[in-house]
PDB file of N, CA and C in Angstrom:
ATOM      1  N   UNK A   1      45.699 -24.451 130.053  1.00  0.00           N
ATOM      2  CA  UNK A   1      46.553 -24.341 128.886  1.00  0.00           C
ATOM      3  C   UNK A   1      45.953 -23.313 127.931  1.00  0.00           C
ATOM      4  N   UNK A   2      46.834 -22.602 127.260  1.00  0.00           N
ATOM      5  CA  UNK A   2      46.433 -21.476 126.221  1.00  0.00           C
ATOM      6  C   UNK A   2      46.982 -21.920 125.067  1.00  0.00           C
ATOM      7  N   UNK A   3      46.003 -21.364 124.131  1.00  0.00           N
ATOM      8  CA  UNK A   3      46.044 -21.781 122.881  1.00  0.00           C
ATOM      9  C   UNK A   3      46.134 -20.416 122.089  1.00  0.00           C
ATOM     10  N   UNK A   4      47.096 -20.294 120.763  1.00  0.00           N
ATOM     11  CA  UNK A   4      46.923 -19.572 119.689  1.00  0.00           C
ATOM     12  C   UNK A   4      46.478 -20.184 118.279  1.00  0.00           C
ATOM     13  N   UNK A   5      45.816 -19.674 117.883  1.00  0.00           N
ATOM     14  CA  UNK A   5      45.647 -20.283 116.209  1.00  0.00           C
ATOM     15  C   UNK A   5      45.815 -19.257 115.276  1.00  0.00           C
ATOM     16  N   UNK A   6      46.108 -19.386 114.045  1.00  0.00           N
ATOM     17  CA  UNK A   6      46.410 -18.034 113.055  1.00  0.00           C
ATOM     18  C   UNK A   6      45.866 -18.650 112.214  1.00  0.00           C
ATOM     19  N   UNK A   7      44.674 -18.016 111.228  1.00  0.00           N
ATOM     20  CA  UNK A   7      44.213 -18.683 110.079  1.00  0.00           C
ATOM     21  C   UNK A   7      44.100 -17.891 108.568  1.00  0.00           C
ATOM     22  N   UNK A   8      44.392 -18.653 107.619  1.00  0.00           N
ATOM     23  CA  UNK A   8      44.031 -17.993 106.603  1.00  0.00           C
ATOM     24  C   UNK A   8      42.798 -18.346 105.855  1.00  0.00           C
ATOM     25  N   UNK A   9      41.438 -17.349 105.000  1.00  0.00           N
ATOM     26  CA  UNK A   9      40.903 -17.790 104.564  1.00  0.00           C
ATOM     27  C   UNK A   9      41.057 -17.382 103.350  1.00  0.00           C
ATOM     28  N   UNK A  10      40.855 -18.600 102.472  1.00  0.00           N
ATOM     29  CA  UNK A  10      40.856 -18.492 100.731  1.00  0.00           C
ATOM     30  C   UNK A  10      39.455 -18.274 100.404  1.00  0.00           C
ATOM     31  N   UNK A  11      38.948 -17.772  99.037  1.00  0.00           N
ATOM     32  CA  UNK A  11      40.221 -16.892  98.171  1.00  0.00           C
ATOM     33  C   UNK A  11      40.537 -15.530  98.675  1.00  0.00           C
ATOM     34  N   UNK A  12      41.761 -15.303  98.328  1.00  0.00           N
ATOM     35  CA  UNK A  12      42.460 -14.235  98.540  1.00  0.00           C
ATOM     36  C   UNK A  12      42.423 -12.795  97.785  1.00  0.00           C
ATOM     37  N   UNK A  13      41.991 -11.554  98.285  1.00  0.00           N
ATOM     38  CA  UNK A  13      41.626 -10.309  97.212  1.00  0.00           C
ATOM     39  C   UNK A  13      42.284  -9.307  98.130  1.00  0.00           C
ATOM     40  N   UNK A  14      43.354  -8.655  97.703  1.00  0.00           N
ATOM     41  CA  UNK A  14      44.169  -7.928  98.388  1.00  0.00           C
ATOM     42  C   UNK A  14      43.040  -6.929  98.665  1.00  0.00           C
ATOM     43  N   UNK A  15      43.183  -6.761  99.925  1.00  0.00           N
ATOM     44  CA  UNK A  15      42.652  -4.993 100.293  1.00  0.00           C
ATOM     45  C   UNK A  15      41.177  -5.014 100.357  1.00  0.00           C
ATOM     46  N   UNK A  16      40.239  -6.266  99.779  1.00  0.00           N
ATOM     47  CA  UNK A  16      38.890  -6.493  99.813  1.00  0.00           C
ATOM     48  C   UNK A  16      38.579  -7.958 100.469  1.00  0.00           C
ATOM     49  N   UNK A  17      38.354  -7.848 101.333  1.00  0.00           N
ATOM     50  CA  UNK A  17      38.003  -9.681 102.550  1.00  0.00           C
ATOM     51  C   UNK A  17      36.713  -9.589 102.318  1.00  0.00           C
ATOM     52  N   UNK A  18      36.621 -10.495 101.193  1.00  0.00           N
ATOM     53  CA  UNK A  18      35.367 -11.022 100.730  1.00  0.00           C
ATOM     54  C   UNK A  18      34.002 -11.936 102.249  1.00  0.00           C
ATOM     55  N   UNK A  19      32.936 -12.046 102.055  1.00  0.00           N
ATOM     56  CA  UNK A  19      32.115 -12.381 103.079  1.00  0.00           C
ATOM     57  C   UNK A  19      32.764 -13.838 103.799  1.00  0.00           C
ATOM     58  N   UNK A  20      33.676 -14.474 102.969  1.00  0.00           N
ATOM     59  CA  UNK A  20      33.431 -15.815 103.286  1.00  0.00           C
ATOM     60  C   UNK A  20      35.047 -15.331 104.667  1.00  0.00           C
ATOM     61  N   UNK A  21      35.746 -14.276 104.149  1.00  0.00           N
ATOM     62  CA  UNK A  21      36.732 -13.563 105.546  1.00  0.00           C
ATOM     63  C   UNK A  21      35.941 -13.234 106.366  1.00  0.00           C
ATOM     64  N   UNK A  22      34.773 -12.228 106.242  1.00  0.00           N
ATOM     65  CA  UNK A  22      34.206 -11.756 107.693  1.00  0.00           C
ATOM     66  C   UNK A  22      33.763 -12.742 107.948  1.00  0.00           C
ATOM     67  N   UNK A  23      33.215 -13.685 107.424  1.00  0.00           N
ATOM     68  CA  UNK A  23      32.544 -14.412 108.416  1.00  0.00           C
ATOM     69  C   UNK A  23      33.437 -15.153 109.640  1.00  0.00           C
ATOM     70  N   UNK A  24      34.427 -14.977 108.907  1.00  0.00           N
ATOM     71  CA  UNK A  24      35.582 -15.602 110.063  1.00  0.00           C
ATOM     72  C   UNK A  24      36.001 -15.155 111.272  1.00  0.00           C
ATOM     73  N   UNK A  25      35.665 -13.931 110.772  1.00  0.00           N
ATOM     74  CA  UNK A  25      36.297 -12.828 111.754  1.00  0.00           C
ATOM     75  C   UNK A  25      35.163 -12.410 113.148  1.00  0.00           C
ATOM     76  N   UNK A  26      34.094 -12.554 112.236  1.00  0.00           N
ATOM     77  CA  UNK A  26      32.592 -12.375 112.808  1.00  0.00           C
ATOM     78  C   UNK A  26      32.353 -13.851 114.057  1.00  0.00           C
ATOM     79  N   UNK A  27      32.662 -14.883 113.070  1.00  0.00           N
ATOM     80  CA  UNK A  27      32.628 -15.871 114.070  1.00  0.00           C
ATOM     81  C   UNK A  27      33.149 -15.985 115.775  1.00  0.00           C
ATOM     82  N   UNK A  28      34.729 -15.543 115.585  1.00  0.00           N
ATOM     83  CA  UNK A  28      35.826 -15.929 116.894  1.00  0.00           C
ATOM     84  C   UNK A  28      35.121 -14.407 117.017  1.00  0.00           C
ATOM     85  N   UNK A  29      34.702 -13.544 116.739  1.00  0.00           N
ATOM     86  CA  UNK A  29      34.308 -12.320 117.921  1.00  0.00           C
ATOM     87  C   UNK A  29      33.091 -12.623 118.290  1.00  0.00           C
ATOM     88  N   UNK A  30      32.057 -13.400 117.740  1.00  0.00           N
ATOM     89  CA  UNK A  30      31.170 -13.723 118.693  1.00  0.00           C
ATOM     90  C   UNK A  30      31.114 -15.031 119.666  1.00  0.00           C
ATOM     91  N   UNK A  31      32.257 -15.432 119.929  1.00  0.00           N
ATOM     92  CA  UNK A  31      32.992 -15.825 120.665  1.00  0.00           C
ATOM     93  C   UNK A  31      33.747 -15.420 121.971  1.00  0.00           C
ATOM     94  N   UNK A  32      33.948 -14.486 121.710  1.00  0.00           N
ATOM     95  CA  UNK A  32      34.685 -13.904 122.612  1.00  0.00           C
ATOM     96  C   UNK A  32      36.238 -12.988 122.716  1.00  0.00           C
ATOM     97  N   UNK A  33      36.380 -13.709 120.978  1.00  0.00           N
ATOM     98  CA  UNK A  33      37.814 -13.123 121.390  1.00  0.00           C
ATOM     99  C   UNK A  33      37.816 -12.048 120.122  1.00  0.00           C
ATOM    100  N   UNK A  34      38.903 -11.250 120.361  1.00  0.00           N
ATOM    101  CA  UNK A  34      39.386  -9.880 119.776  1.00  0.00           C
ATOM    102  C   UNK A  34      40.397 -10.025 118.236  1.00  0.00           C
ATOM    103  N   UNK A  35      39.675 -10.827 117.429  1.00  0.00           N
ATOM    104  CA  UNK A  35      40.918 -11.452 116.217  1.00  0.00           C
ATOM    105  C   UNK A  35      42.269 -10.365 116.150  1.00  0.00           C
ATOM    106  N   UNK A  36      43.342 -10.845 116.213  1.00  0.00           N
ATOM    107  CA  UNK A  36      44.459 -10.243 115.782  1.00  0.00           C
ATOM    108  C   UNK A  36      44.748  -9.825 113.864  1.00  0.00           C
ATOM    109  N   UNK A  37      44.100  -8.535 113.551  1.00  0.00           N
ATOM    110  CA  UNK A  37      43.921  -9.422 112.177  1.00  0.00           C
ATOM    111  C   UNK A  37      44.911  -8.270 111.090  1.00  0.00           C
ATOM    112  N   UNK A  38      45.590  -9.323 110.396  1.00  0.00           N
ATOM    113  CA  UNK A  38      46.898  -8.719 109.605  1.00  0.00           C
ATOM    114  C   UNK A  38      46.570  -9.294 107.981  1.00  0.00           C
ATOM    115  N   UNK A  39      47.520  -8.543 107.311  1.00  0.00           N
ATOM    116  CA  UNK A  39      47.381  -8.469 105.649  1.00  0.00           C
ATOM    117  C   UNK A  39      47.076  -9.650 105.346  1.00  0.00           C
ATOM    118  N   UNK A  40      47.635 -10.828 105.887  1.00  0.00           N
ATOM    119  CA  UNK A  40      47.313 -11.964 105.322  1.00  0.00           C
ATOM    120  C   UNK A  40      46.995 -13.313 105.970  1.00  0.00           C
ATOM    121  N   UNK A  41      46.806 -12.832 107.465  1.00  0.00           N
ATOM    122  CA  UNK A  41      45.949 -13.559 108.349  1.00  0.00           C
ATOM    123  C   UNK A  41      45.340 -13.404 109.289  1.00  0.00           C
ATOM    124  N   UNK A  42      44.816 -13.744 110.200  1.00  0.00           N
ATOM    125  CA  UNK A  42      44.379 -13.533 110.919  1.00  0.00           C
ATOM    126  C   UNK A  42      44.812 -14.474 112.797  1.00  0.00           C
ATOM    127  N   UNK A  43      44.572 -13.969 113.406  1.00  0.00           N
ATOM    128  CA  UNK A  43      45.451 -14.907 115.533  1.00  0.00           C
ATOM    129  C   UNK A  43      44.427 -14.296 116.177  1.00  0.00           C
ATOM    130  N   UNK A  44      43.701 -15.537 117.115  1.00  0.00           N
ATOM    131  CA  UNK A  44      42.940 -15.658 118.353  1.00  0.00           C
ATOM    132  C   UNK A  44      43.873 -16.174 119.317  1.00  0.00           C
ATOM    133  N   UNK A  45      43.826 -15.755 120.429  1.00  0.00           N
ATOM    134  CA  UNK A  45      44.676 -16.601 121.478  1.00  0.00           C
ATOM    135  C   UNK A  45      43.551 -16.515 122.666  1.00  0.00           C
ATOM    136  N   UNK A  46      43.773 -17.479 123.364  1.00  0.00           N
ATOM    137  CA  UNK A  46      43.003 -17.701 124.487  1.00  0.00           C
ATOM    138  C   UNK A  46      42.851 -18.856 125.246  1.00  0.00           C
ATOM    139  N   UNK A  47      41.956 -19.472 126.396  1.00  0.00           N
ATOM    140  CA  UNK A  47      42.205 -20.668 126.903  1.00  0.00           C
ATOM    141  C   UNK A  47      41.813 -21.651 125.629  1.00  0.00           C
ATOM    142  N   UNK A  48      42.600 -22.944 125.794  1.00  0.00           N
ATOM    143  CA  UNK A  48      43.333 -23.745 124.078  1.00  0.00           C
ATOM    144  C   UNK A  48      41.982 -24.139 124.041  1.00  0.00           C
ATOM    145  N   UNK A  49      40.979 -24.952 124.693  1.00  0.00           N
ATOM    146  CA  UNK A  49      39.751 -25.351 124.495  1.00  0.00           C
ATOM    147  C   UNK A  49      38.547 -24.307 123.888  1.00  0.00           C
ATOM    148  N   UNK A  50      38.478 -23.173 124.276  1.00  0.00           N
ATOM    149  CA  UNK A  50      37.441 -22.125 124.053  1.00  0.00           C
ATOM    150  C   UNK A  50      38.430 -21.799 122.509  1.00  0.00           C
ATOM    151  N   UNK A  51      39.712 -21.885 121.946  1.00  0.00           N
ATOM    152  CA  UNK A  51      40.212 -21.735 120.514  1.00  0.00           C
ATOM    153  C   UNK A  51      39.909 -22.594 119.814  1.00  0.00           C
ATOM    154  N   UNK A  52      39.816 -23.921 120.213  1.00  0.00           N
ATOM    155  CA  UNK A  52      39.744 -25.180 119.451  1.00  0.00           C
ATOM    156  C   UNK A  52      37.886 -25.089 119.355  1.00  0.00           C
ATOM    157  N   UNK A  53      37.083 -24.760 119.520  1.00  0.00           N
ATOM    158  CA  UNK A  53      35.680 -25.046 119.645  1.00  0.00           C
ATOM    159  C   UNK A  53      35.937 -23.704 118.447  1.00  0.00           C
ATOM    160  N   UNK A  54      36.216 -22.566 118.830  1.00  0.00           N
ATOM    161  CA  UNK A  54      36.170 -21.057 117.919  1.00  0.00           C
ATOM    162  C   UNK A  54      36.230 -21.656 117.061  1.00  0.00           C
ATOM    163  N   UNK A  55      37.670 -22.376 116.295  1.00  0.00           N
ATOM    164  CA  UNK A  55      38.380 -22.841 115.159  1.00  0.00           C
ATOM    165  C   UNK A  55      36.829 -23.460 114.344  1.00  0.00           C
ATOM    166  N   UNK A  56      36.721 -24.627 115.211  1.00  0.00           N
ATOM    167  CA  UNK A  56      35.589 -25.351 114.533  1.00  0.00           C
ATOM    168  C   UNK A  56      34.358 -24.731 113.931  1.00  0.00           C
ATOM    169  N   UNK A  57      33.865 -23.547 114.754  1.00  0.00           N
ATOM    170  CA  UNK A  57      32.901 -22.916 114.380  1.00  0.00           C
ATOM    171  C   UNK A  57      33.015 -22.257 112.794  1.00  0.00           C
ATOM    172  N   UNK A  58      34.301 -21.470 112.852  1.00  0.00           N
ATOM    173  CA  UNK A  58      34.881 -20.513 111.884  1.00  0.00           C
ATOM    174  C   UNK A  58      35.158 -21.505 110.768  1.00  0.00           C
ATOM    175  N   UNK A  59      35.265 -22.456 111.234  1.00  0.00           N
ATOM    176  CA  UNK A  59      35.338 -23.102 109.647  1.00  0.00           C
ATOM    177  C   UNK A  59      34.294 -23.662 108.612  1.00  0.00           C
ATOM    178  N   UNK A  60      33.254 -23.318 109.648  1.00  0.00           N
ATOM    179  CA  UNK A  60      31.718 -23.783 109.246  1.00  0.00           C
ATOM    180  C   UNK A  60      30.929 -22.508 108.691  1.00  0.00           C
ATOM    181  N   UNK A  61      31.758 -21.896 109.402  1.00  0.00           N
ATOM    182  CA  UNK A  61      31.167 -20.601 109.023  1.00  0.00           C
ATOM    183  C   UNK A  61      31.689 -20.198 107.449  1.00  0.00           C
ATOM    184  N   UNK A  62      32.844 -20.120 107.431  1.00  0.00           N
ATOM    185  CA  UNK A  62      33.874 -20.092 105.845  1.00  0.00           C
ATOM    186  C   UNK A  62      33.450 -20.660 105.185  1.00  0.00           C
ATOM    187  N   UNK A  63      33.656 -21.617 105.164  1.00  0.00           N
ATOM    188  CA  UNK A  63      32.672 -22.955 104.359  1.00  0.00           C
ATOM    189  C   UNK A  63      31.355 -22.645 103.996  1.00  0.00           C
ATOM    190  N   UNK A  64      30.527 -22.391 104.880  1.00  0.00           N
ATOM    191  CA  UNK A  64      29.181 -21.513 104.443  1.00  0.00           C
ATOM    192  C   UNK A  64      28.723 -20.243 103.478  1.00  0.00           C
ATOM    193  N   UNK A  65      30.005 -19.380 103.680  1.00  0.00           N
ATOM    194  CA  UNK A  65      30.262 -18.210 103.312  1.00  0.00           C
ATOM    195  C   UNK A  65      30.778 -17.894 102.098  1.00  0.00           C
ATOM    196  N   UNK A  66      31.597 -19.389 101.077  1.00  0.00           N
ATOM    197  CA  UNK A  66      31.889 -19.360  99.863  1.00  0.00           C
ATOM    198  C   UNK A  66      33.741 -19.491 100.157  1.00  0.00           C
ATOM    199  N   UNK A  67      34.081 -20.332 101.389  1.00  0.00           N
ATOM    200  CA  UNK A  67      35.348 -19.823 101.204  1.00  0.00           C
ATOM    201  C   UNK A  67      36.024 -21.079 100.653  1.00  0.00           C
ATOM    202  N   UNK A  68      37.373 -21.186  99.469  1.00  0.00           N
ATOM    203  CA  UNK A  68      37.268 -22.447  99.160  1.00  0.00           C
ATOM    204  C   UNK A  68      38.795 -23.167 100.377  1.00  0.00           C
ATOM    205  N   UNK A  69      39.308 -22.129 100.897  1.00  0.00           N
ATOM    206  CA  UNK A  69      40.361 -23.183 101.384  1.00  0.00           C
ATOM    207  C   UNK A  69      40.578 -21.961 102.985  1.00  0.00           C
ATOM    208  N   UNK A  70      40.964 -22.896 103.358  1.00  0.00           N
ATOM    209  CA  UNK A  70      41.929 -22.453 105.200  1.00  0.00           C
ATOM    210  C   UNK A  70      42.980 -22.629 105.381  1.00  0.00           C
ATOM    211  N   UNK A  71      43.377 -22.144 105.578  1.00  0.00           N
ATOM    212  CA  UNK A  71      45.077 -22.844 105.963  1.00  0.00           C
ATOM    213  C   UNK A  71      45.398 -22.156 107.440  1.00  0.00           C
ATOM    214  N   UNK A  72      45.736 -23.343 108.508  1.00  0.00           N
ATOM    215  CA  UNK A  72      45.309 -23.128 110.114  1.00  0.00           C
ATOM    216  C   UNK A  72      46.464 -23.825 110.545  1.00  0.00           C
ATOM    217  N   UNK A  73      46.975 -23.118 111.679  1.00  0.00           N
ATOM    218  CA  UNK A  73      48.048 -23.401 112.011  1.00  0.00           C
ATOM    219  C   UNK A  73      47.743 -23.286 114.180  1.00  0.00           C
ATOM    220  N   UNK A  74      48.153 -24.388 114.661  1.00  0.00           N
ATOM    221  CA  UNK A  74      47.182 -24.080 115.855  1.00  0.00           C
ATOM    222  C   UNK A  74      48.372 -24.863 116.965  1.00  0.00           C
ATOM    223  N   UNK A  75      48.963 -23.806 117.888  1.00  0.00           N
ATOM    224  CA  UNK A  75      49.695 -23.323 118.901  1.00  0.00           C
ATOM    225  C   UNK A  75      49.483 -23.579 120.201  1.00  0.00           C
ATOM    226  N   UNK A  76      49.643 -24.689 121.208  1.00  0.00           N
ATOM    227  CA  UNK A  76      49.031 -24.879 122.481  1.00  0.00           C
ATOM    228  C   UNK A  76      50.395 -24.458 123.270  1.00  0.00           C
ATOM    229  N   UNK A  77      50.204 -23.437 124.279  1.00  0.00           N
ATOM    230  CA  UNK A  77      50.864 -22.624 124.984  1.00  0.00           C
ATOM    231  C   UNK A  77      50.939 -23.020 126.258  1.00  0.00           C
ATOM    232  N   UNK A  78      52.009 -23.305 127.177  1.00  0.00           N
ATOM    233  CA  UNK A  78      51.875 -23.349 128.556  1.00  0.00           C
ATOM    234  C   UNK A  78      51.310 -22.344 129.299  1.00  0.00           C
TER     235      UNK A  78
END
C-alpha cells in the first residue's frame, strides 16, 4: 500500500521557511523521499509505512525546531 501525506508547518512567513520548515523538509529527505514542496505545503508519497514512520520523525523534528503547529493530512493509496 502507498501512502501520500501533505503537511503544513506553522508559523507561516511568506517567501522565508523559517528552521523549524527545513527541518521538515530535511527530515523526509533524509529519509528517502524527494518532498514535493509548494507555497504553502509541502507531499511525500511513498510505501504508506516508510510515510507514516517519515511523518513521525518530521514532527519531532518541527517541534524541536520552534515550530508551533502542523496541520497533516495523510492519504493511503491502493
Amino acid at each position: 500500500m502507498r501512502g501520500k501525506a501533505e503537511f503544513t508547518v506553522e508559523p507561516f512567513v511568506d517567501a522565508n521557511p523559517g528552521p523549524h520548515v527545513l527541518a521538515a523538509i530535511d527530515e523526509v529527505r533524509s529519509r528517502g523521499f524527494e518532498p514535493e514542496i509548494g507555497p504553502f505545503g509541502t507531499a511525500i508519497t511513498g510505501d504508506a509505512a516508510a510515510v507514516t514512520e517519515a511523518i513521525a520523525a518530521m514532527l519531532e523534528a518541527t517541534r524541536a525546531a520552534g515550530a508551533t503547529r502542523v496541520a497533516l493530512q495523510i492519504d493511503f493509496l491502493d
